[in-house]
C-alpha atoms as a PDB file:
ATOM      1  CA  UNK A   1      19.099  -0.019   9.406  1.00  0.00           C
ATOM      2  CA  UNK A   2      16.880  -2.688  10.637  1.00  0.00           C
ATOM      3  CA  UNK A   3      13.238  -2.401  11.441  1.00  0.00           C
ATOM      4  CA  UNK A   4      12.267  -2.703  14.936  1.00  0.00           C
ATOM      5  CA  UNK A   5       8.947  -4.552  15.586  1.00  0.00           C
ATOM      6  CA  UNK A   6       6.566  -1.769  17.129  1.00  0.00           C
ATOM      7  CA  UNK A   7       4.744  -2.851  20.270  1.00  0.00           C
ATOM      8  CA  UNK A   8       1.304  -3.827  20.523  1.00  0.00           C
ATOM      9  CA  UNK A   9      -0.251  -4.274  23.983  1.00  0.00           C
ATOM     10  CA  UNK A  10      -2.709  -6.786  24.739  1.00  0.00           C
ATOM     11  CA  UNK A  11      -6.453  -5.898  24.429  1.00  0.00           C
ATOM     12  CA  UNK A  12      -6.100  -4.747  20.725  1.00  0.00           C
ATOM     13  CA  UNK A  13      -9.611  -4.482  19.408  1.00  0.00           C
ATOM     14  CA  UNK A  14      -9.485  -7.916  16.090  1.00  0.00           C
ATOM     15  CA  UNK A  15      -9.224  -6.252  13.073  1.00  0.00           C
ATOM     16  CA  UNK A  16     -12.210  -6.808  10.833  1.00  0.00           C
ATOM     17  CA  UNK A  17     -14.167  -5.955   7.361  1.00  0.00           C
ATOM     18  CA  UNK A  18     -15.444  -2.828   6.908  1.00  0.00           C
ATOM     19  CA  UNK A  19     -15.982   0.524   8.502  1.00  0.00           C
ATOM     20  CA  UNK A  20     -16.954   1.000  12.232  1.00  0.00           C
ATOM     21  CA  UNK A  21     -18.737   3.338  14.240  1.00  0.00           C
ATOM     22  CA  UNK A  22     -16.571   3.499  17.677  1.00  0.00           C
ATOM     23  CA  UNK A  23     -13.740   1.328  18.761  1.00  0.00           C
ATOM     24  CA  UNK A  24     -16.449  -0.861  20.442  1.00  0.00           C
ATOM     25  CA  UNK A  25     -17.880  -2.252  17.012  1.00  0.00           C
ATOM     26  CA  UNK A  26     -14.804  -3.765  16.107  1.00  0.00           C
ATOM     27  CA  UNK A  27     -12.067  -1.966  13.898  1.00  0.00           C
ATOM     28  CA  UNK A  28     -10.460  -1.974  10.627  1.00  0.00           C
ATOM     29  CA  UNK A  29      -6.510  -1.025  10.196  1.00  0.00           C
ATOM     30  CA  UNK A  30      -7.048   2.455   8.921  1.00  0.00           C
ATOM     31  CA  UNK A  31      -9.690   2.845  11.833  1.00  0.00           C
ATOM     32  CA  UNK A  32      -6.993   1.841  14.624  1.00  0.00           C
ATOM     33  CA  UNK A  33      -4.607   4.328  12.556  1.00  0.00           C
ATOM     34  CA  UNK A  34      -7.080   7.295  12.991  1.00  0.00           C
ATOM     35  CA  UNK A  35      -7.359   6.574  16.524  1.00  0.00           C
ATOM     36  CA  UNK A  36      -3.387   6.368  16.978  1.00  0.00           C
ATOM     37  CA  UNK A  37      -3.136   9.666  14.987  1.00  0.00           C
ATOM     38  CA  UNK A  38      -5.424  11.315  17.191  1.00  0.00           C
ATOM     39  CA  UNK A  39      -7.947  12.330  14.898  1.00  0.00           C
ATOM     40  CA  UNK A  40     -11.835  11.662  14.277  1.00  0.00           C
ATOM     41  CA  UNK A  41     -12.299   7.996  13.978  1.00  0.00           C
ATOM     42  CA  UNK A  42     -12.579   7.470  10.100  1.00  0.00           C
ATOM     43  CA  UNK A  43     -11.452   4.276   7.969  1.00  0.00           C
ATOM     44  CA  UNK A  44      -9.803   7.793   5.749  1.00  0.00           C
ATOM     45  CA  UNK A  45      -8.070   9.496   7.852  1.00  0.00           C
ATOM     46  CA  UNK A  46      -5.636  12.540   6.595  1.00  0.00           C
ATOM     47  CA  UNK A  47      -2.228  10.857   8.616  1.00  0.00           C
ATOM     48  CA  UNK A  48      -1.393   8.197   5.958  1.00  0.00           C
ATOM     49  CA  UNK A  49      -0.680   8.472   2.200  1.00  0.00           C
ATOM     50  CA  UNK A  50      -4.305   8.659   0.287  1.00  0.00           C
ATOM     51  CA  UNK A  51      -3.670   5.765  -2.318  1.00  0.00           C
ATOM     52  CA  UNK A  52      -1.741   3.758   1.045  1.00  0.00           C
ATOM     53  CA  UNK A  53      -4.609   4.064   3.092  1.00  0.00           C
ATOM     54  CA  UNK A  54      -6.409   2.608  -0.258  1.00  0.00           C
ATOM     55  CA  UNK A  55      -4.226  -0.477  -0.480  1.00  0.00           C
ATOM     56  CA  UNK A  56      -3.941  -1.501   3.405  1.00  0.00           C
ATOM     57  CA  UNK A  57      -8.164  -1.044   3.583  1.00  0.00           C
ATOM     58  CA  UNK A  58      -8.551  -3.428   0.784  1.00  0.00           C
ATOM     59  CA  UNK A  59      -5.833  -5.808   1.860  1.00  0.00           C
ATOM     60  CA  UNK A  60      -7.431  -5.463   5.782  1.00  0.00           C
ATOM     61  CA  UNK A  61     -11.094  -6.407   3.811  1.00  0.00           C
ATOM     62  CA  UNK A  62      -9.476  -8.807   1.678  1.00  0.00           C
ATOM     63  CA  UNK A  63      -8.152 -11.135   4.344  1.00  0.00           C
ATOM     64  CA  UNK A  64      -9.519 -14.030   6.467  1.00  0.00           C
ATOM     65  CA  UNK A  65     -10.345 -13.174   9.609  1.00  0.00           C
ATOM     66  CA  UNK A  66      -6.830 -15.028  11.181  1.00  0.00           C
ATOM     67  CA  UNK A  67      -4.456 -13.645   8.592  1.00  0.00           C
ATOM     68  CA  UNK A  68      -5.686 -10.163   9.142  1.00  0.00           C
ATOM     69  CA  UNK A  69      -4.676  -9.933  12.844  1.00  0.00           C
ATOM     70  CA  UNK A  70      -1.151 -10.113  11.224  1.00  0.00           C
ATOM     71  CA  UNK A  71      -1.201  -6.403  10.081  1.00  0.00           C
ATOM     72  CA  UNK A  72      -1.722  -5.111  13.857  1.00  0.00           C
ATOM     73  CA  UNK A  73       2.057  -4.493  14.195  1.00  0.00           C
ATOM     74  CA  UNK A  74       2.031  -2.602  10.503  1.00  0.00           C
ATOM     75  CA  UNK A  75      -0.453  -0.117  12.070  1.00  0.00           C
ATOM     76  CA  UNK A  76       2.054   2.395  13.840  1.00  0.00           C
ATOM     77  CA  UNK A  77       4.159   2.558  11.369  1.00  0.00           C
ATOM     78  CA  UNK A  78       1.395   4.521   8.525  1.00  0.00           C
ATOM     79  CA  UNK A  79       1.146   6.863  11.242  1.00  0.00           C
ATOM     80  CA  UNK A  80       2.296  10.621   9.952  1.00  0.00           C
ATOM     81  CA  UNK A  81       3.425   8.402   6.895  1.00  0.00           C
ATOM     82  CA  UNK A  82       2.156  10.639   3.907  1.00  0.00           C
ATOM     83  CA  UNK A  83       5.171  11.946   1.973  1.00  0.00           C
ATOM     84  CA  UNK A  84       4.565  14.703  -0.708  1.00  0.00           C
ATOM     85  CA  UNK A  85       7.151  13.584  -2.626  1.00  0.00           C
ATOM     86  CA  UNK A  86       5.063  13.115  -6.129  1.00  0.00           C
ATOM     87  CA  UNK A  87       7.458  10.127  -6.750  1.00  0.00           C
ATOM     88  CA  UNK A  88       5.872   8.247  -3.801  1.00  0.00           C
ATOM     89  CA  UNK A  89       2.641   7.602  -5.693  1.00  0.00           C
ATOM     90  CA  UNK A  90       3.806   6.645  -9.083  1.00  0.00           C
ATOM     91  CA  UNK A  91       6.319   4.062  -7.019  1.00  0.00           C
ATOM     92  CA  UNK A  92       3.626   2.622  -5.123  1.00  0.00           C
ATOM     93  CA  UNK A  93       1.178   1.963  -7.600  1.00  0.00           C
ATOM     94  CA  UNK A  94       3.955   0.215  -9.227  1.00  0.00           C
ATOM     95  CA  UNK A  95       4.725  -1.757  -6.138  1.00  0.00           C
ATOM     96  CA  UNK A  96       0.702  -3.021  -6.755  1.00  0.00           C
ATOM     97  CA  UNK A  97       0.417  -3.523  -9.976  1.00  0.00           C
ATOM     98  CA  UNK A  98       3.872  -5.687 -10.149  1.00  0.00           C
ATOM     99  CA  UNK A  99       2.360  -8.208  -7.450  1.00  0.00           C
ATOM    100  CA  UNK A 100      -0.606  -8.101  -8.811  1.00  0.00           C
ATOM    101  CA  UNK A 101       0.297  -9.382 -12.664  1.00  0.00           C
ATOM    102  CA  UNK A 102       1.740 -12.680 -12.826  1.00  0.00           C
ATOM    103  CA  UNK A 103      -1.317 -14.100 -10.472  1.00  0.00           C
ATOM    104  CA  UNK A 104      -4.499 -12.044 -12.194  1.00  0.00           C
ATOM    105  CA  UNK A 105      -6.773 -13.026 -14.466  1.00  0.00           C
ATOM    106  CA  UNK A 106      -6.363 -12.941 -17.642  1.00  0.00           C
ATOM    107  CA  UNK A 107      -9.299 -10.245 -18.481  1.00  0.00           C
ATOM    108  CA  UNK A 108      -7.682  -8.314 -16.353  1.00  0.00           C
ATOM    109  CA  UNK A 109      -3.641  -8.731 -16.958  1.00  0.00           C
ATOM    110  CA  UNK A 110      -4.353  -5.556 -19.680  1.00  0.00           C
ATOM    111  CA  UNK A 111      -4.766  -2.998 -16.898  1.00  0.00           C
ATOM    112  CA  UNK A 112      -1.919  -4.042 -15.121  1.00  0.00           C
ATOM    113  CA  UNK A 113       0.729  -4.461 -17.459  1.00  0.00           C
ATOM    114  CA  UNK A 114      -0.826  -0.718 -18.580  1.00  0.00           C
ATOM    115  CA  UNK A 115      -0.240   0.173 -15.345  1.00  0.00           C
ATOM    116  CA  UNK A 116       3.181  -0.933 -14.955  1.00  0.00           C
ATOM    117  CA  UNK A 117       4.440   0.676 -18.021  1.00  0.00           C
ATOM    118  CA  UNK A 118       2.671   3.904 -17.645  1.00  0.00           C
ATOM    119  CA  UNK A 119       4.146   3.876 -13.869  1.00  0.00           C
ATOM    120  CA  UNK A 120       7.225   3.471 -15.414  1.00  0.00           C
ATOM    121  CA  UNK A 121       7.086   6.305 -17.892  1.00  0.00           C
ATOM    122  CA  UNK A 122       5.751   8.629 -15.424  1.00  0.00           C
ATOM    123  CA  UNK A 123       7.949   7.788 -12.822  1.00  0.00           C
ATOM    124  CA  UNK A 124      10.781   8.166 -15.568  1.00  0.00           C
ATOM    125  CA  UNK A 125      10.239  11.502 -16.029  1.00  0.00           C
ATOM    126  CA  UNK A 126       9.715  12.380 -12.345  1.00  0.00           C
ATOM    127  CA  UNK A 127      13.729  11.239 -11.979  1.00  0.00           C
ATOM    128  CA  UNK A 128      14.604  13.235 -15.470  1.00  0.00           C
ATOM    129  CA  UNK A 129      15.806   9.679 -17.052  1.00  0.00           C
ATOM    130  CA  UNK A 130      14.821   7.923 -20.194  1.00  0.00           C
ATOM    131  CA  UNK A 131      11.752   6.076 -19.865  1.00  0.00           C
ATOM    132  CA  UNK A 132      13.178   3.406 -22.589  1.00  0.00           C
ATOM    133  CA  UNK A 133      14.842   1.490 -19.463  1.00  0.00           C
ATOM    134  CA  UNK A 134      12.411  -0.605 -17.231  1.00  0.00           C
ATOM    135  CA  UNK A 135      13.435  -1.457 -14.064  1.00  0.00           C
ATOM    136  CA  UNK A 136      14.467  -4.815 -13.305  1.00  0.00           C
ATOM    137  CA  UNK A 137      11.402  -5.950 -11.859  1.00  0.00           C
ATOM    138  CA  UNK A 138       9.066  -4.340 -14.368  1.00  0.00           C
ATOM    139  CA  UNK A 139      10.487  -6.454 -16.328  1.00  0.00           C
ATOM    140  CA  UNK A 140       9.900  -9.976 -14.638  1.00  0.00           C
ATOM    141  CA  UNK A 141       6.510  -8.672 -13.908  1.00  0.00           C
ATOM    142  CA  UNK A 142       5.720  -7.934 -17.548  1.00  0.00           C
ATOM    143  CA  UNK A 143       7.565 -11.427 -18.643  1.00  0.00           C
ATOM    144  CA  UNK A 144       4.993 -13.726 -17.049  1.00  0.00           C
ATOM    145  CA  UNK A 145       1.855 -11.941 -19.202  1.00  0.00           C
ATOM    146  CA  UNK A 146       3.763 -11.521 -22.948  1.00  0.00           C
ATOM    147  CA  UNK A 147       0.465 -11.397 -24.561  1.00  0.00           C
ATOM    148  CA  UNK A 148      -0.492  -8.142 -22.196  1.00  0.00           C
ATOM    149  CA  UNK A 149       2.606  -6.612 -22.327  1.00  0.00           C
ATOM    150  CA  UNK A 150       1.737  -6.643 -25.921  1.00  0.00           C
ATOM    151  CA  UNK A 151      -1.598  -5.088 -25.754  1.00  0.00           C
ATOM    152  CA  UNK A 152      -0.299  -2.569 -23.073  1.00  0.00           C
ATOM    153  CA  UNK A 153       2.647  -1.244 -25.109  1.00  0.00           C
ATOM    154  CA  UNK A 154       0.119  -0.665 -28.343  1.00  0.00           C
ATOM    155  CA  UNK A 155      -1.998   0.700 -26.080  1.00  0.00           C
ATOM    156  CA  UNK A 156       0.296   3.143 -24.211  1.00  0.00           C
ATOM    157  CA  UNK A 157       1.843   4.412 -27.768  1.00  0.00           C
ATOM    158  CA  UNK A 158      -1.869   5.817 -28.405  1.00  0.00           C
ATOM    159  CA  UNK A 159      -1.602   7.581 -25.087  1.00  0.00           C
ATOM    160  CA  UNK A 160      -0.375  11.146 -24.303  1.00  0.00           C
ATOM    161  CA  UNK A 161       2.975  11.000 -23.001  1.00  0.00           C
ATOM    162  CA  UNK A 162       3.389  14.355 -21.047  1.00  0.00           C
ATOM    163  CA  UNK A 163       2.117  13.832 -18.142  1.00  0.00           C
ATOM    164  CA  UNK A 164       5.168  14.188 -15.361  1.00  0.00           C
ATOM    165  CA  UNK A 165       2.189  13.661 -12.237  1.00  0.00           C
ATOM    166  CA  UNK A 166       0.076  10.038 -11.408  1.00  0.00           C
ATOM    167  CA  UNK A 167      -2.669  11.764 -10.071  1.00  0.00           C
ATOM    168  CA  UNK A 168      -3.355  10.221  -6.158  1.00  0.00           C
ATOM    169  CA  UNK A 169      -6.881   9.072  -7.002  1.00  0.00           C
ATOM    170  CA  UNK A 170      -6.373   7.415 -10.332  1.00  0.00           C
ATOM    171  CA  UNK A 171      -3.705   5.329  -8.652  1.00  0.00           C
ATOM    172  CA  UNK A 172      -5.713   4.384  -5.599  1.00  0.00           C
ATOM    173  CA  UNK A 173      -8.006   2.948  -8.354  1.00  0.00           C
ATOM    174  CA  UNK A 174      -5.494   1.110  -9.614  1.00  0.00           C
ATOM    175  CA  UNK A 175      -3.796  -0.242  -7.193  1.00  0.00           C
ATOM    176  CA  UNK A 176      -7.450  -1.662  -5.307  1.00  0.00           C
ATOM    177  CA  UNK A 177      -8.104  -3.110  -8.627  1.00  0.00           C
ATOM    178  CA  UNK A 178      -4.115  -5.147  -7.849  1.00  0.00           C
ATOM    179  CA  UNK A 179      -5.806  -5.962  -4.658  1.00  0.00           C
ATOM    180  CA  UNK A 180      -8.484  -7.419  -5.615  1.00  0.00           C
ATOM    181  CA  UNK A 181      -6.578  -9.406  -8.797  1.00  0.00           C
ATOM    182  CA  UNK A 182      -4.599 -10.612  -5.948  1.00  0.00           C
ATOM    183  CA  UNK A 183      -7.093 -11.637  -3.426  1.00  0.00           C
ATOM    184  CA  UNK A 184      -8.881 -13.733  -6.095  1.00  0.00           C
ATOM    185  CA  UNK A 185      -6.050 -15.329  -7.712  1.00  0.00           C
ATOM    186  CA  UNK A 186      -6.062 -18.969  -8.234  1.00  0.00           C
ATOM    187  CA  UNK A 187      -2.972 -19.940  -6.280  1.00  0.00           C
ATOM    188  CA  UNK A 188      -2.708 -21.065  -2.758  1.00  0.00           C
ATOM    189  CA  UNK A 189      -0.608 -18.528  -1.058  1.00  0.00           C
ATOM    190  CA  UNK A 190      -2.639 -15.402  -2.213  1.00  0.00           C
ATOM    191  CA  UNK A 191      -3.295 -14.341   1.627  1.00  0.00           C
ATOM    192  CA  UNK A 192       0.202 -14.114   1.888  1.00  0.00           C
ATOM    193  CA  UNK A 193       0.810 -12.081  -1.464  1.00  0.00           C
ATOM    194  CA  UNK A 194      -1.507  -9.696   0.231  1.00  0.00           C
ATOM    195  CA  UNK A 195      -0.032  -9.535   3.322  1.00  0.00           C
ATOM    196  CA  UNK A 196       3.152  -8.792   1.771  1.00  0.00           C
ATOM    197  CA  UNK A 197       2.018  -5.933  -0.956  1.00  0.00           C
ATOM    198  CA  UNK A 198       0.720  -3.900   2.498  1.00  0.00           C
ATOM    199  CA  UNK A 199       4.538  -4.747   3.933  1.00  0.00           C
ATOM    200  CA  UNK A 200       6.118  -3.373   0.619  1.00  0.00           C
ATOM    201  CA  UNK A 201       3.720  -0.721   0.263  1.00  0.00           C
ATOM    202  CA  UNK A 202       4.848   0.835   3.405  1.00  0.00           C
ATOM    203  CA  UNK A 203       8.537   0.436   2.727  1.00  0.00           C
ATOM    204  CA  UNK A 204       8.088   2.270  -0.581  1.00  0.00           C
ATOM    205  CA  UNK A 205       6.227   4.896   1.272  1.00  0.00           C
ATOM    206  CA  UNK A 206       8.848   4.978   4.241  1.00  0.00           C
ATOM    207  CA  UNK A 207      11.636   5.654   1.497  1.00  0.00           C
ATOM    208  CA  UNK A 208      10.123   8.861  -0.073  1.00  0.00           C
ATOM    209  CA  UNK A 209       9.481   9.840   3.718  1.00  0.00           C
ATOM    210  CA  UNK A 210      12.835  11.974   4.855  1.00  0.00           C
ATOM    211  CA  UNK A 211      11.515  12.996   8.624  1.00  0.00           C
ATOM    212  CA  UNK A 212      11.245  10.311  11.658  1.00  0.00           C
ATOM    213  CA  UNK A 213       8.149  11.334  13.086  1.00  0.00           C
ATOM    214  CA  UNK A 214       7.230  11.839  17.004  1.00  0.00           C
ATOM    215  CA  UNK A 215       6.774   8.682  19.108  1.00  0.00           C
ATOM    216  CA  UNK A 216       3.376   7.526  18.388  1.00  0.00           C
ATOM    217  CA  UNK A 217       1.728   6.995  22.074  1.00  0.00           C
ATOM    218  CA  UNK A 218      -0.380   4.400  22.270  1.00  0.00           C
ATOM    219  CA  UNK A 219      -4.013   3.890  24.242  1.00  0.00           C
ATOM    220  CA  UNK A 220      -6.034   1.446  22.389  1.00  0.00           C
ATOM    221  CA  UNK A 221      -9.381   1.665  22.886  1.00  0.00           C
ATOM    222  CA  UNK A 222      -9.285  -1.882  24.806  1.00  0.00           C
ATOM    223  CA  UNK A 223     -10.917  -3.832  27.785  1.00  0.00           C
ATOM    224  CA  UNK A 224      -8.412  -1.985  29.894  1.00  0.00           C
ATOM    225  CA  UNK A 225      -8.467   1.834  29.199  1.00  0.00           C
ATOM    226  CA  UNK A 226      -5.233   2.459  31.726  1.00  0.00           C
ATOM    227  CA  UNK A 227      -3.335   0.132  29.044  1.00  0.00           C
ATOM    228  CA  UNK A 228      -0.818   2.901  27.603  1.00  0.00           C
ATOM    229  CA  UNK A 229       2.415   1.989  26.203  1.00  0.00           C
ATOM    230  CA  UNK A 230       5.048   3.596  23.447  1.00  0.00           C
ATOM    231  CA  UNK A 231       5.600   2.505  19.983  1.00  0.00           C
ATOM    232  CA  UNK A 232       9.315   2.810  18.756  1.00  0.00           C
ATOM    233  CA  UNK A 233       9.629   5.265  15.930  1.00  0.00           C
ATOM    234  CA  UNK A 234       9.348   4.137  12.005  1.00  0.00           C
ATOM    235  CA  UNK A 235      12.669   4.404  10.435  1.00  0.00           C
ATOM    236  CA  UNK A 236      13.218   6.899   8.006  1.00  0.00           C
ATOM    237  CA  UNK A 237      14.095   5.432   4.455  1.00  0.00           C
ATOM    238  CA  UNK A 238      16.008   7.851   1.841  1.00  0.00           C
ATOM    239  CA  UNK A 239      16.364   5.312  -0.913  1.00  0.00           C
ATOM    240  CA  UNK A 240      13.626   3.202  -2.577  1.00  0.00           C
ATOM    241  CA  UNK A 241      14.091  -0.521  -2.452  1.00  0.00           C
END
């Protein structure tokens, strides 16, 4: 089914680094999220998937000032989106960690090709299948760092291999470690790698997520406080990408 654009009224506070005290000081994505969710205004609020809310406040800090004012229209849709579905964070720090490879440095290609083939094994189990079959893009990922891939797979042999669970904060470390490979990449179009990992983050998130939630209503806290408008409702996704 195709995504409809959400609305976003005029008078949006610009998105910027960092936390905020009120709407007035400016706001970061997971600030205007907290404030669309009706709860306390927090850069951490409890509406959006923990190790989400990780990757879209390091892609929001991450970005130049211009490029960030593209994830306004992403902001409605991590609304209520925090499935429990264990699945959901083994697939996302995936998501991460297979953008973040073939640009990272190469210090640092180690813990992501780790992280991609412990994903996989995890997220193996989670679907009672053999882990000795990578998915399709694992395996491009892993093909542009050989030499890691390496390293990871003695590594991972030396590792326990019952664990059926990624726990939530282990993978938000992860996967802000991706950002941050990403954001200081050496190629020209890493603003727009970021951008995109938030995009794909939430469709991965949207798939484990079987319930359309409520309209979100929408006052920002703007120049105009009478500006109130509706949001159209995230689709619900039953089948990973």
């Amino acid at each position: 089914m195709p995504r409809r654009a959400p609305f976003v009224p005029d008078g949006v506070p610009v998105l910027s680094r960092g936390r905020h005290r009120s709407p007035r000081k400016g706001a970061c994505f997971m600030e205007m999220a907290s404030f669309l969710a009706g709860e306390r205004w927090s850069d951490h609020p409890t509406c959006t998937h923990p190790v989400l809310a990780t990757v879209a406040r390091c892609v929001n800090d991450m970005l130049d000032d211009s490029q960030r004012q593209r994830l306004l229209t992403m902001i409605p849709e991590v609304v209520g989106l925090n499935p429990d579905d264990p699945r959901a964070t083994t697939a996302l720090l995936l998501t991460a960690a297979r953008a973040a490879l073939p640009v990272a440095a190469q210090e640092r290609q180690n813990v992501m090709a780790l992280a991609i083939l412990n994903a996989e094994r995890v997220l193996a189990r989670q679907d009672g299948r053999s882990p000795i079959r990578m998915s399709e893009a694992s395996c491009v990922a892993l093909a542009t760092a050989p030499a890691a891939e390496r390293w990871a797979r003695e590594h991972l042999a030396g590792m326990s291999s019952g664990s059926t669970a990624m726990p939530p904060s282990s993978a938000a470390r992860v996967a802000a470690v991706a950002v941050d490979c990403i954001a200081r990449a050496w190629v020209e179009d890493r603003q727009e790698r970021l951008v995109r990992l938030l995009r794909d983050g939430i469709d991965v998130m949207a798939a484990f997520s079987p319930l359309v939630p409520d309209p979100v209503t929408v006052s920002w806290p703007a120049h105009d406080p009478a500006v109130r408008q509706e949001t159209p409702t995230r689709k619900a996704r039953h089948q990973l990408p």
